[in-house]
C-alpha atoms as a PDB file:
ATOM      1  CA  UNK A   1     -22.180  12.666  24.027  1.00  0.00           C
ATOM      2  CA  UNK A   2     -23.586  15.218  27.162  1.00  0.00           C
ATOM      3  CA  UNK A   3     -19.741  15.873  28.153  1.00  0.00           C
ATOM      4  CA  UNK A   4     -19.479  19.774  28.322  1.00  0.00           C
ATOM      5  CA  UNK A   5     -18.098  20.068  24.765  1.00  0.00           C
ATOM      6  CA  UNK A   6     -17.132  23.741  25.387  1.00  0.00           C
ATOM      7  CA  UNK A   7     -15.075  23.033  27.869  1.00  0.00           C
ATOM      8  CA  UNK A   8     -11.452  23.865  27.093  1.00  0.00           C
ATOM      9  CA  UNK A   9      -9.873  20.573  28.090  1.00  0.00           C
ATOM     10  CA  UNK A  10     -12.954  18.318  26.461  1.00  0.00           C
ATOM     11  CA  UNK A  11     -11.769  20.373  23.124  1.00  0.00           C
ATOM     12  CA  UNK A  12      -8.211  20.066  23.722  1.00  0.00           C
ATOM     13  CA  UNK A  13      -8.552  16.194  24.523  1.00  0.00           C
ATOM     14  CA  UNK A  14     -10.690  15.739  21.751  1.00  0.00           C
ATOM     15  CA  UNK A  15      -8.482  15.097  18.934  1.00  0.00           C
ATOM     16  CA  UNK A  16      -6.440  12.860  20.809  1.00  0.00           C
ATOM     17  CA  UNK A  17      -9.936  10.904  21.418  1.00  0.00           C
ATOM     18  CA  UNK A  18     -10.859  10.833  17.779  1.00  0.00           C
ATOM     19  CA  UNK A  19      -7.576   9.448  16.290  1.00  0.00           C
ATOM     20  CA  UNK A  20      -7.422   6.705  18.830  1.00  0.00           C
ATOM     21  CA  UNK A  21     -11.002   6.076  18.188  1.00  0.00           C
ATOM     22  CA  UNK A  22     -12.265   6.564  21.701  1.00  0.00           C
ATOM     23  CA  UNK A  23     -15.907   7.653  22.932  1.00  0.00           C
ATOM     24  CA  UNK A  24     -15.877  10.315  24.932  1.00  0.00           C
ATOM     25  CA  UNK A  25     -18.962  10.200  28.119  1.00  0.00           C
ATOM     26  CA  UNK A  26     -20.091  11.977  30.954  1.00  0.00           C
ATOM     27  CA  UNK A  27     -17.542  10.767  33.954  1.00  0.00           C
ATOM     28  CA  UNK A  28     -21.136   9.570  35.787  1.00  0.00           C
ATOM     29  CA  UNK A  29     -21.653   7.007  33.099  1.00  0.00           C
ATOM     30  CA  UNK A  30     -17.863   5.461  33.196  1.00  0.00           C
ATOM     31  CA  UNK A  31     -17.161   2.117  32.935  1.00  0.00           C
ATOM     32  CA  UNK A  32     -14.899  -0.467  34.283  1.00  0.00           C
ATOM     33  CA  UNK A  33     -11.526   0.243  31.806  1.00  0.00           C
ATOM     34  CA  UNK A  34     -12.956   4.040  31.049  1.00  0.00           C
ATOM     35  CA  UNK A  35     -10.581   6.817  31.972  1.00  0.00           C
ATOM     36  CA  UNK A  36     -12.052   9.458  33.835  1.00  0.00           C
ATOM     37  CA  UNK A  37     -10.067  12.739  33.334  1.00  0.00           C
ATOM     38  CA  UNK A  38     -10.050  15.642  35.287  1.00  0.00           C
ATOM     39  CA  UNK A  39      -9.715  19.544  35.317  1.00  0.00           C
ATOM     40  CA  UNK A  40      -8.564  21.196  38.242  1.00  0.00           C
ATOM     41  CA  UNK A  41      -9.603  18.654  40.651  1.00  0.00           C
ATOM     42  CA  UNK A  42     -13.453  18.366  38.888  1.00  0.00           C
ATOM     43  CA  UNK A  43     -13.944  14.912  36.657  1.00  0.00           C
ATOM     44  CA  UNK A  44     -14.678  16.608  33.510  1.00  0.00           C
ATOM     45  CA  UNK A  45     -14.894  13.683  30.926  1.00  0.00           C
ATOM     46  CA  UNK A  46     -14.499   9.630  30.681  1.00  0.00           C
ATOM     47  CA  UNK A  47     -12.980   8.147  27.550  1.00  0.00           C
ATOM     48  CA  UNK A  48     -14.201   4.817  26.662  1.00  0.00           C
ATOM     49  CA  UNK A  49     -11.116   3.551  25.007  1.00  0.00           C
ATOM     50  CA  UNK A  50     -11.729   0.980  21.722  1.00  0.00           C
ATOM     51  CA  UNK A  51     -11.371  -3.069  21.746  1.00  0.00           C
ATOM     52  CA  UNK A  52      -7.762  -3.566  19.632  1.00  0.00           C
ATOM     53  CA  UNK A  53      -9.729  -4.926  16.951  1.00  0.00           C
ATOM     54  CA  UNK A  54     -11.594  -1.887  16.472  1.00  0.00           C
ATOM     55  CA  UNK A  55      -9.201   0.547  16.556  1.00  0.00           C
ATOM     56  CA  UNK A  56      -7.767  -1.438  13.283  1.00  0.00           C
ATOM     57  CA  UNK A  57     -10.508  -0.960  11.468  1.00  0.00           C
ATOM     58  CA  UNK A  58     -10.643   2.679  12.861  1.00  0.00           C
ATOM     59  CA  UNK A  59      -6.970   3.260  11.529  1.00  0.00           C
ATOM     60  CA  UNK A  60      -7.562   2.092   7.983  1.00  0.00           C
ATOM     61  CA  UNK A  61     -10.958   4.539   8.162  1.00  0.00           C
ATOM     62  CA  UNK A  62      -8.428   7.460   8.893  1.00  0.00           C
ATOM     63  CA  UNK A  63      -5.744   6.524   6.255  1.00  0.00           C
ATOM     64  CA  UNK A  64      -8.447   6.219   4.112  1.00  0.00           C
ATOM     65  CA  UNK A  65      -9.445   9.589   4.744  1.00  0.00           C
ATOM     66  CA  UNK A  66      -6.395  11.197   4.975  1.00  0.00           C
ATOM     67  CA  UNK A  67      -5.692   9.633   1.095  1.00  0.00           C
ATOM     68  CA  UNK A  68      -9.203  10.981   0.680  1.00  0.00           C
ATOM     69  CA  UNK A  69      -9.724   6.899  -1.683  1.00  0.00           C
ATOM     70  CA  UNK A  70      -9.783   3.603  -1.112  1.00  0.00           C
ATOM     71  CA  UNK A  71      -6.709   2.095   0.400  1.00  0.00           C
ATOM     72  CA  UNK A  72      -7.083  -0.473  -2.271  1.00  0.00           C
ATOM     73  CA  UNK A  73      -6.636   2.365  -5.042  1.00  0.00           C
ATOM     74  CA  UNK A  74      -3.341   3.168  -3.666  1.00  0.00           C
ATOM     75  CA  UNK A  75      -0.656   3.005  -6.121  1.00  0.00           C
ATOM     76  CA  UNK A  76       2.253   0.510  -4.223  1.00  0.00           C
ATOM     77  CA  UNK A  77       4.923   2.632  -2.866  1.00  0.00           C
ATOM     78  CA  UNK A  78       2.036   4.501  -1.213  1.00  0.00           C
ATOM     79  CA  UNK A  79       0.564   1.179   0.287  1.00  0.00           C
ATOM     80  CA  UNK A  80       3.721   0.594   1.294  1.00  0.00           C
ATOM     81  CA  UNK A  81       4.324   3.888   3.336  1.00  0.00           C
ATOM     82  CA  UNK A  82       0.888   2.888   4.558  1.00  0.00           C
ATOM     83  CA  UNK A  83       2.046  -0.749   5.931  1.00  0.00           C
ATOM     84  CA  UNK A  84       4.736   0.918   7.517  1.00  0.00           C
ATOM     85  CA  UNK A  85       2.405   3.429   9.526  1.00  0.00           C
ATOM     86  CA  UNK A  86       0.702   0.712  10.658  1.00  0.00           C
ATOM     87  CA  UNK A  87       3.362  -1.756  11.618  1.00  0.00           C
ATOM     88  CA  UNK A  88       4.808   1.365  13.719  1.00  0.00           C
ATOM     89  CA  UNK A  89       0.945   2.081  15.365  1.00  0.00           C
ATOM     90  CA  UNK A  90       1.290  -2.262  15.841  1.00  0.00           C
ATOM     91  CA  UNK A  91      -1.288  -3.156  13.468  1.00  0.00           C
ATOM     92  CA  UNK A  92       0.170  -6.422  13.134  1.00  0.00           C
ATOM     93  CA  UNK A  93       0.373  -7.587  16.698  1.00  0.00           C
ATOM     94  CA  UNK A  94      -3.442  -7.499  16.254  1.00  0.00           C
ATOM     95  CA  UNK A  95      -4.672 -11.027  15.419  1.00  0.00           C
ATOM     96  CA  UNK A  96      -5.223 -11.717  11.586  1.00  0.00           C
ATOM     97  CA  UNK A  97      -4.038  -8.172  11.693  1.00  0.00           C
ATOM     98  CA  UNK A  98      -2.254  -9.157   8.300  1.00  0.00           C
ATOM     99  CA  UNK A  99      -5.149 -10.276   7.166  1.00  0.00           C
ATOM    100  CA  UNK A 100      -7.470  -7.233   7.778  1.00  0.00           C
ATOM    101  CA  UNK A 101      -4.726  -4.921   5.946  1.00  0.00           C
ATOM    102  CA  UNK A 102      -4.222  -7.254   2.963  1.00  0.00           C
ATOM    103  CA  UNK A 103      -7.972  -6.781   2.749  1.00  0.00           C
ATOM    104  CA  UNK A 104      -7.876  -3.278   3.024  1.00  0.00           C
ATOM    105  CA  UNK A 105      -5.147  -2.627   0.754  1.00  0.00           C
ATOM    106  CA  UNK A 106      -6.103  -5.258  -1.976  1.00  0.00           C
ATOM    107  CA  UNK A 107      -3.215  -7.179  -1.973  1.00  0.00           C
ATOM    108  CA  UNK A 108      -2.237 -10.719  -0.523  1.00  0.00           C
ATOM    109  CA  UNK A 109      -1.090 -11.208   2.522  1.00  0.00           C
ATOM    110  CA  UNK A 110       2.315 -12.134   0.822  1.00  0.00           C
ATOM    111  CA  UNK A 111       2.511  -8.382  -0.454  1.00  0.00           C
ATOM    112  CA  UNK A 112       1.503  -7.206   3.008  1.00  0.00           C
ATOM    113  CA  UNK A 113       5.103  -9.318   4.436  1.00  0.00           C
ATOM    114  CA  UNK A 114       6.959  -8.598   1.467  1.00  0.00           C
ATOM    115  CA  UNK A 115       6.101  -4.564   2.331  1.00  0.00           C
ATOM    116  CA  UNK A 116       7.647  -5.552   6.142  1.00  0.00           C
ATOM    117  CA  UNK A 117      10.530  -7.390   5.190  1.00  0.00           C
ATOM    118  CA  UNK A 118      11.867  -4.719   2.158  1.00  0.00           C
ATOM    119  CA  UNK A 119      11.216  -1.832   5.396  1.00  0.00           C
ATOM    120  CA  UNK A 120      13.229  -4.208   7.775  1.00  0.00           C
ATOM    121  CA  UNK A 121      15.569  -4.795   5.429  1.00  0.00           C
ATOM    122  CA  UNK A 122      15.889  -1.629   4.664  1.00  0.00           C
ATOM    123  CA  UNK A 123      16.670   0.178   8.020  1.00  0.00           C
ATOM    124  CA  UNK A 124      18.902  -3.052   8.995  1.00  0.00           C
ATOM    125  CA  UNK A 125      20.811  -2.249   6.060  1.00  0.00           C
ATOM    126  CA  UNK A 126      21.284   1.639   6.862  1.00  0.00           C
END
């Protein structure tokens, strides 16, 4: 990246960028669905924002790093707090988003809906 990385918006932006999986470019080399952001009336940065599938695969990298293992190594009431993170960042709206999480978290993709319905059932029952 050739963005000014000192600059104090590029770091406060930058985080933001990261977790969402975005590429952060020079505003000059911006693409058609980049989003060009700007600091007191001067482009300063673009943000090349990921396809949906990536970002996916990009969430499970960060929950994997956050549990600092293998989703898969996850004992089940923690892969269940993590199938409810990523039904609430819509995970499963993705296609075979079910799919790519069962993967992830070792399970079948019968565990992965079990995990939803028990947290629906749970907060309809509240």
């Amino acid at each position: 990246m050739s963005v000014p990385g000192d600059h104090p918006f590029v770091a406060a932006v930058k985080p933001l960028v990261d977790a969402m999986g975005g590429e952060m470019v020079e505003p000059a080399r911006a693409e058609g669905d980049d989003v060009v952001l700007a600091w007191e009336g001067r482009d300063v940065v673009a943000v090349r924002l990921p396809h949906l599938s990536d970002s996916l695969d990009h969430i499970l990298a960060e929950l994997e790093r956050r549990h600092g293992m293998p989703l898969s190594e996850l004992d089940r009431k923690t892969k269940q707090s993590v199938v409810r993170i990523l039904e609430t960042r819509g995970a499963f709206s993705v296609r075979h988003g079910v799919e790519t999480v069962a993967s992830a978290l070792g399970v079948s993709r019968f565990t992965v809906y079990n995990y939803l319905n028990r947290e629906n059932a749970t907060r309809g029952g509240s």
